[in-house]
Protein backbone atom coordinates (compact mmCIF):
# COMPACT_ATOMS: atom_id res chain seq x y z
CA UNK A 1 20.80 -6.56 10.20
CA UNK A 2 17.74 -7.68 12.21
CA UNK A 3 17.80 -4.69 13.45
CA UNK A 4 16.50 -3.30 10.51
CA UNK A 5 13.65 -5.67 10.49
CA UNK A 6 9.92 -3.64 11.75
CA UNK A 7 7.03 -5.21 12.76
CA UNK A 8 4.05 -3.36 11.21
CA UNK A 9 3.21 -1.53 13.96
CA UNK A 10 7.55 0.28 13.92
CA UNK A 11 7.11 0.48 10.42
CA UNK A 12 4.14 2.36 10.87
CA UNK A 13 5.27 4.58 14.09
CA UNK A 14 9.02 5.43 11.45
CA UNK A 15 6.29 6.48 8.74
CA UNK A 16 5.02 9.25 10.68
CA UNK A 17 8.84 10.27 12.21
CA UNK A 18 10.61 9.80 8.92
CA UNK A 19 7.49 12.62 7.76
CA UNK A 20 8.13 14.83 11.10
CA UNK A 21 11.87 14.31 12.26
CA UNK A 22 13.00 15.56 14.15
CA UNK A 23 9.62 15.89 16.08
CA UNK A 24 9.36 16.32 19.79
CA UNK A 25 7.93 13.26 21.43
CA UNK A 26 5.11 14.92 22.99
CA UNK A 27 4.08 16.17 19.69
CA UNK A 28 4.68 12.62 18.00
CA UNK A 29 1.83 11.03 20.30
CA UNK A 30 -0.33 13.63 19.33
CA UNK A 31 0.55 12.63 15.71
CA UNK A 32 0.23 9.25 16.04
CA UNK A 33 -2.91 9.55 17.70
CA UNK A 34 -4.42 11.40 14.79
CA UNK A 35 -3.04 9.34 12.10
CA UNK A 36 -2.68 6.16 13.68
CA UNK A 37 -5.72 6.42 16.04
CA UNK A 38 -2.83 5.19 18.82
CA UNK A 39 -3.18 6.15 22.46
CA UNK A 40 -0.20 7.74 24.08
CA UNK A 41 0.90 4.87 26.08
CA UNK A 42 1.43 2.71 22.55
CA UNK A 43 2.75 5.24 20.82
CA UNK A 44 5.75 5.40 23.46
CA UNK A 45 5.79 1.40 23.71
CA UNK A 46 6.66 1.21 19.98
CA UNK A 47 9.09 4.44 20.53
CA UNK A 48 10.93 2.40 23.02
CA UNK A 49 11.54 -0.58 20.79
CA UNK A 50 12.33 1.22 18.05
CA UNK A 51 14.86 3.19 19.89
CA UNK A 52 16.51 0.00 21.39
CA UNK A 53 16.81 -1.26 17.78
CA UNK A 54 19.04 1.98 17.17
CA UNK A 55 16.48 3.08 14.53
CA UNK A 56 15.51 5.85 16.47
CA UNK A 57 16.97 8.47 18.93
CA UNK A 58 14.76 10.08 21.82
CA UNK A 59 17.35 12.96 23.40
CA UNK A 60 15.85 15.16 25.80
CA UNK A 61 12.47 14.43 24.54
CA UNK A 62 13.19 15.26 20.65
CA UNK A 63 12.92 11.90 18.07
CA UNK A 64 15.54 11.77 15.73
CA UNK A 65 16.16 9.42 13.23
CA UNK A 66 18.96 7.14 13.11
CA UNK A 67 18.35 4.99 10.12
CA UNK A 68 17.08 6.50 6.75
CA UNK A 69 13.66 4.93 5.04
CA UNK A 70 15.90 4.20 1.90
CA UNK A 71 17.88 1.70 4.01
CA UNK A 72 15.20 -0.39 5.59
CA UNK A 73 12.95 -0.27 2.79
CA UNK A 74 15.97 -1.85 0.17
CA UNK A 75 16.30 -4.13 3.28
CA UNK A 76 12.49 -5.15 3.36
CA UNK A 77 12.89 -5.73 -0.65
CA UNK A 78 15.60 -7.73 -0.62
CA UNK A 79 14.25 -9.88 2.38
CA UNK A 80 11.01 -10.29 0.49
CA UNK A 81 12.57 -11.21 -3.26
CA UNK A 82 15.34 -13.50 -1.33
CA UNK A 83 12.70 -15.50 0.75
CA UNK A 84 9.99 -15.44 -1.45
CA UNK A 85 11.28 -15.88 -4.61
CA UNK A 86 14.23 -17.41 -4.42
CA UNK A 87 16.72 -14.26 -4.57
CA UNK A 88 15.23 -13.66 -8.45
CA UNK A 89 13.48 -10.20 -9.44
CA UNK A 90 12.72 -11.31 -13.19
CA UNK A 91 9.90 -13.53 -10.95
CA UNK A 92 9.37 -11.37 -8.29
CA UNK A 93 8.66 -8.49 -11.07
CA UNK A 94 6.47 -11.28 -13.13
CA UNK A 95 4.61 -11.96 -9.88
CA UNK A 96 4.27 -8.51 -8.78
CA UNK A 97 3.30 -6.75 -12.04
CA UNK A 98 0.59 -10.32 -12.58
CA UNK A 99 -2.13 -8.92 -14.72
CA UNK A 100 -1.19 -5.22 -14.24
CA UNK A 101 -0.41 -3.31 -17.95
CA UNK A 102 2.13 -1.41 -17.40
CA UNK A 103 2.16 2.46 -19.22
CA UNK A 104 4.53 3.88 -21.66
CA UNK A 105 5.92 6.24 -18.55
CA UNK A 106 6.28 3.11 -16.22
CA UNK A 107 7.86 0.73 -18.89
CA UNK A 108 10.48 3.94 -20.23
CA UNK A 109 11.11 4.49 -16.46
CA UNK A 110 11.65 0.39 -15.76
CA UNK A 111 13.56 0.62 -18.41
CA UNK A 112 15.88 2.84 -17.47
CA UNK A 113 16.31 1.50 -14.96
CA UNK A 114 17.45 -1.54 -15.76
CA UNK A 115 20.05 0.28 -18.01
CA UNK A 116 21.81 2.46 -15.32
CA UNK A 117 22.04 -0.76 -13.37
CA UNK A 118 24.24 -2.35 -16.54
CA UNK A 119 25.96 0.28 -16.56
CA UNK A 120 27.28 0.48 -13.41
CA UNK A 121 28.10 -3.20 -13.26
């Protein structure tokens, strides 16, 4: 599964394909240059990498994506509440939401959530 681990600089490259996939690669360093303010030469670096992690495919010059944002974003969460906070979400969600009120909308949505998650189980 380290595979699925991204330095900021992949996470921010698999942004800007998840957006444009599949996205020629020509085109994506002309992306990432105006979003990211990379040159062309980092842009294909952090292609590279992120092709010989498998989260990426570069085929005749067109970037395709290999592994969906859901997937390494449940990943990152579950890395972060597991080291962090000792595998539990009642404190990661106490240290996360800290002062913050939550709305109506949020807490109905939370909520919810929480409920379709009994369920299933």
């Amino acid at each position: 599964m380290d595979e699925l681990m991204l330095c900021e600089s992949e996470y921010r490259l698999m942004d800007v394909i998840w957006k444009n996939a599949p996205v020629e690669s020509g085109r994506l360093v002309k992306i990432s240059e105006n979003e990211l303010g990379w040159k062309k030469s980092t842009t294909y670096t952090i292609l590279r990498k992120l092709v010989a992690k498998g989260m990426v495919r570069n085929d005749d010059t067109v970037v395709t994506v290999s592994v969906p944002r859901d997937r390494v974003q449940k990943f990152e969460s579950e890395r972060v509440v597991s080291k962090s906070f000792g595998g539990s979400l009642p404190s990661f969600l106490t240290a996360f939401l800290g002062d913050r009120t939550l709305s109506d909308s949020e807490a109905d949505e939370l909520i919810n959530l929480i409920d379709r998650y009994r369920n299933e189980n």
